[in-house]
Protein backbone atom coordinates (compact mmCIF):
# COMPACT_ATOMS: atom_id res chain seq x y z
CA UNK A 1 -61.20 -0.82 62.64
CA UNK A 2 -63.83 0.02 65.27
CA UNK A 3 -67.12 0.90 65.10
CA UNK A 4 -66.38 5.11 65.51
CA UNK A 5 -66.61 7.19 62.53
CA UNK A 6 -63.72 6.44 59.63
CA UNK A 7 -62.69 9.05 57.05
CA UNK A 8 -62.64 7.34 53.73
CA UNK A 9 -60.49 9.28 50.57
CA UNK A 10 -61.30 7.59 47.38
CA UNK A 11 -57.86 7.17 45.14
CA UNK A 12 -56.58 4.68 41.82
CA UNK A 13 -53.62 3.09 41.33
CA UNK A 14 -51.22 4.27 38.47
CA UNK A 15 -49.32 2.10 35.62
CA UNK A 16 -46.00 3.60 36.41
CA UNK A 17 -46.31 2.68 40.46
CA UNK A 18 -46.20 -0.74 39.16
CA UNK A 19 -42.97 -3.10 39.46
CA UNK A 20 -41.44 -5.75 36.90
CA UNK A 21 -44.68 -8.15 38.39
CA UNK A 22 -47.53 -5.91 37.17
CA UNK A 23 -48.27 -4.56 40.93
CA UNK A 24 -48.30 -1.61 42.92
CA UNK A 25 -44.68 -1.46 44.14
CA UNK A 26 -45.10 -1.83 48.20
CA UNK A 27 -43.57 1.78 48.72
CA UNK A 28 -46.52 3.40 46.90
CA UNK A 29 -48.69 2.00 49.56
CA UNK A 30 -46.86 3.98 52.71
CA UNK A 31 -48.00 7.18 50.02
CA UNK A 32 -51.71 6.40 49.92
CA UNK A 33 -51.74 6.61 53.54
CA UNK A 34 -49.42 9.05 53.93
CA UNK A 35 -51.48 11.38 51.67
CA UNK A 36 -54.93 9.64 53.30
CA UNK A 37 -53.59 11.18 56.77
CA UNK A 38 -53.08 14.62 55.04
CA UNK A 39 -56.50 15.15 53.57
CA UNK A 40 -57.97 13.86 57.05
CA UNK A 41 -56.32 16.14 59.20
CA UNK A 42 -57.18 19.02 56.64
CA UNK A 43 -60.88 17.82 57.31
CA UNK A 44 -60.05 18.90 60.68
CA UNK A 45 -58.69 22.41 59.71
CA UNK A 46 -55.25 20.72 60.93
CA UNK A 47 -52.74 21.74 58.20
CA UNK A 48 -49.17 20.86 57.72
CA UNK A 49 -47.81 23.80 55.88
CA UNK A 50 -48.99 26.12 58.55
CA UNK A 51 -48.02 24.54 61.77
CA UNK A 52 -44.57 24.02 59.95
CA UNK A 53 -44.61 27.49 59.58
CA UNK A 54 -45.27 28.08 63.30
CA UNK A 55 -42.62 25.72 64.27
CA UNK A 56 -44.90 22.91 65.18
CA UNK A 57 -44.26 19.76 62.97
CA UNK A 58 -46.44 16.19 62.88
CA UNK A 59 -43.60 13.64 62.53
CA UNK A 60 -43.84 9.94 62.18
CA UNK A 61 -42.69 7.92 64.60
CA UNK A 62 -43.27 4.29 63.50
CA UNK A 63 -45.25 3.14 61.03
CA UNK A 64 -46.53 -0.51 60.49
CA UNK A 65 -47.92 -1.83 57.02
CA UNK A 66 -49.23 -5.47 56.47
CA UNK A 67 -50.09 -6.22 53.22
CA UNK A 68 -53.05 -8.87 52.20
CA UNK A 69 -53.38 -8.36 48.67
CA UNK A 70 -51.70 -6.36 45.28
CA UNK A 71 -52.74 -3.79 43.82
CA UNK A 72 -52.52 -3.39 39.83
CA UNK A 73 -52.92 -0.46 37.30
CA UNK A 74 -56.08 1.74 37.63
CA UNK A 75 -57.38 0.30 40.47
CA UNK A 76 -60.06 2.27 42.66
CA UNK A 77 -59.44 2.43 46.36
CA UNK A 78 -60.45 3.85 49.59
CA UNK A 79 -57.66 4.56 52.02
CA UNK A 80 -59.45 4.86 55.80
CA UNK A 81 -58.22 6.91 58.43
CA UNK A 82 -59.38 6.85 62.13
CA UNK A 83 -56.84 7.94 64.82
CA UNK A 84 -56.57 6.57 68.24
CA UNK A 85 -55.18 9.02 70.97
CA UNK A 86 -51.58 6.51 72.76
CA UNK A 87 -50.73 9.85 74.95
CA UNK A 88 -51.06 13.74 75.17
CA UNK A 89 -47.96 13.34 73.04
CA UNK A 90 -48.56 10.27 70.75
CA UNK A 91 -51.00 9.48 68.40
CA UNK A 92 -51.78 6.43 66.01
CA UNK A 93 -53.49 6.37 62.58
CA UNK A 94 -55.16 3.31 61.83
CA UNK A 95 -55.73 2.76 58.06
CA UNK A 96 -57.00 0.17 55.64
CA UNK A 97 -56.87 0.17 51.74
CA UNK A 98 -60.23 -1.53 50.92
CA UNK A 99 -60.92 -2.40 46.83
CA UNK A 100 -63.49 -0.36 45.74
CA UNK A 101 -65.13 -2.72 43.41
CA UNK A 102 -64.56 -6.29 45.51
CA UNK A 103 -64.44 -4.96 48.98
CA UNK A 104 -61.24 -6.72 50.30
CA UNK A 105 -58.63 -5.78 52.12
CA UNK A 106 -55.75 -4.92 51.16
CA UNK A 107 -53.05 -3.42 53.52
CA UNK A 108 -53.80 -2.29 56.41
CA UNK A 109 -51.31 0.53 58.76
CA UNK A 110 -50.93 1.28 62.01
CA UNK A 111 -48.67 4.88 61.93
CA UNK A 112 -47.62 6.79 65.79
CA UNK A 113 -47.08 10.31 65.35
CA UNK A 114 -45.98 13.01 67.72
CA UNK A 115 -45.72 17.14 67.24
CA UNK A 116 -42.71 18.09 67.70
CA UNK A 117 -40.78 21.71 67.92
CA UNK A 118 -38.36 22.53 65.53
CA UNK A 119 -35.52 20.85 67.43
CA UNK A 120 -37.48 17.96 66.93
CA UNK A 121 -38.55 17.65 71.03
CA UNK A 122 -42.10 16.49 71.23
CA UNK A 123 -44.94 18.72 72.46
CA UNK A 124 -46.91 17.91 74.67
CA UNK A 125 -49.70 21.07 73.19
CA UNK A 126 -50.08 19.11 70.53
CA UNK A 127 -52.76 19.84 67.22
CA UNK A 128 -53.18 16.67 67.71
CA UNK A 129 -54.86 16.86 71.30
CA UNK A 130 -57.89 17.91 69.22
CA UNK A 131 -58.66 14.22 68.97
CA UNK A 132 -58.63 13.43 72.86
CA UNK A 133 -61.58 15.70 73.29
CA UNK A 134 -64.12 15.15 69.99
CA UNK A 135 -64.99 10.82 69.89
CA UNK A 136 -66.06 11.23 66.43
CA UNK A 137 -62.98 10.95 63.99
């Protein structure tokens, strides 16, 4: 991630996200950043309930998740969140699960989203265009 400043949402791991191994099951992970992305734009007084109820909704487009390390039960995270303006339309959320108590790295996403209308069309007056204009998200 670069050097601009990262929103960081502490979180922990639960027993029952675990699989047969005695790790997080990979589709919890694309959850911790989903919900990550959430509290972030919130931060930002950018909330998905109401723009849904306006017509306006954030939709992934593709998400991306590498993973570098597991996860087990009751571990502390921090899921990052920084956002890189692609277009007036697209945006990506860059995002990193980092161990609280050693550090490392453990996945790492790359997620595009658009606004769209509710016939799914992107916008191009997008909630999102908040982040062209303010460097420091």
């Amino acid at each position: 991630m670069s050097k601009q400043s990262v929103y960081r949402l502490p979180m922990e791991s639960r027993d029952h996200e675990c699989d047969i191994q005695g790790i997080v099951n990979n589709a919890h992970y694309q959850h911790y950043f989903e919900h990550a992305r959430h509290r972030f734009l919130q931060e930002h007084e950018i909330e998905f309930d109401k723009l849904a109820k306006t017509g306006i909704n954030l939709v992934v487009q593709k998400i991306e998740i590498e993973y570098f390390a597991p996860l087990k039960a009751y571990d502390v995270f921090d899921v990052t969140v920084k956002v890189n303006p692609l277009s007036r339309i697209r945006y990506q959320f860059e995002q990193e699960i980092i161990h609280r108590q050693t550090g490392k790295k453990i996945s790492r996403a790359l997620t595009n989203v658009i606004a769209a209308n509710e016939s799914f069309k992107p916008l191009k007056n997008s909630p999102l265009n908040y982040f062209l204009t303010n460097s420091d998200h």
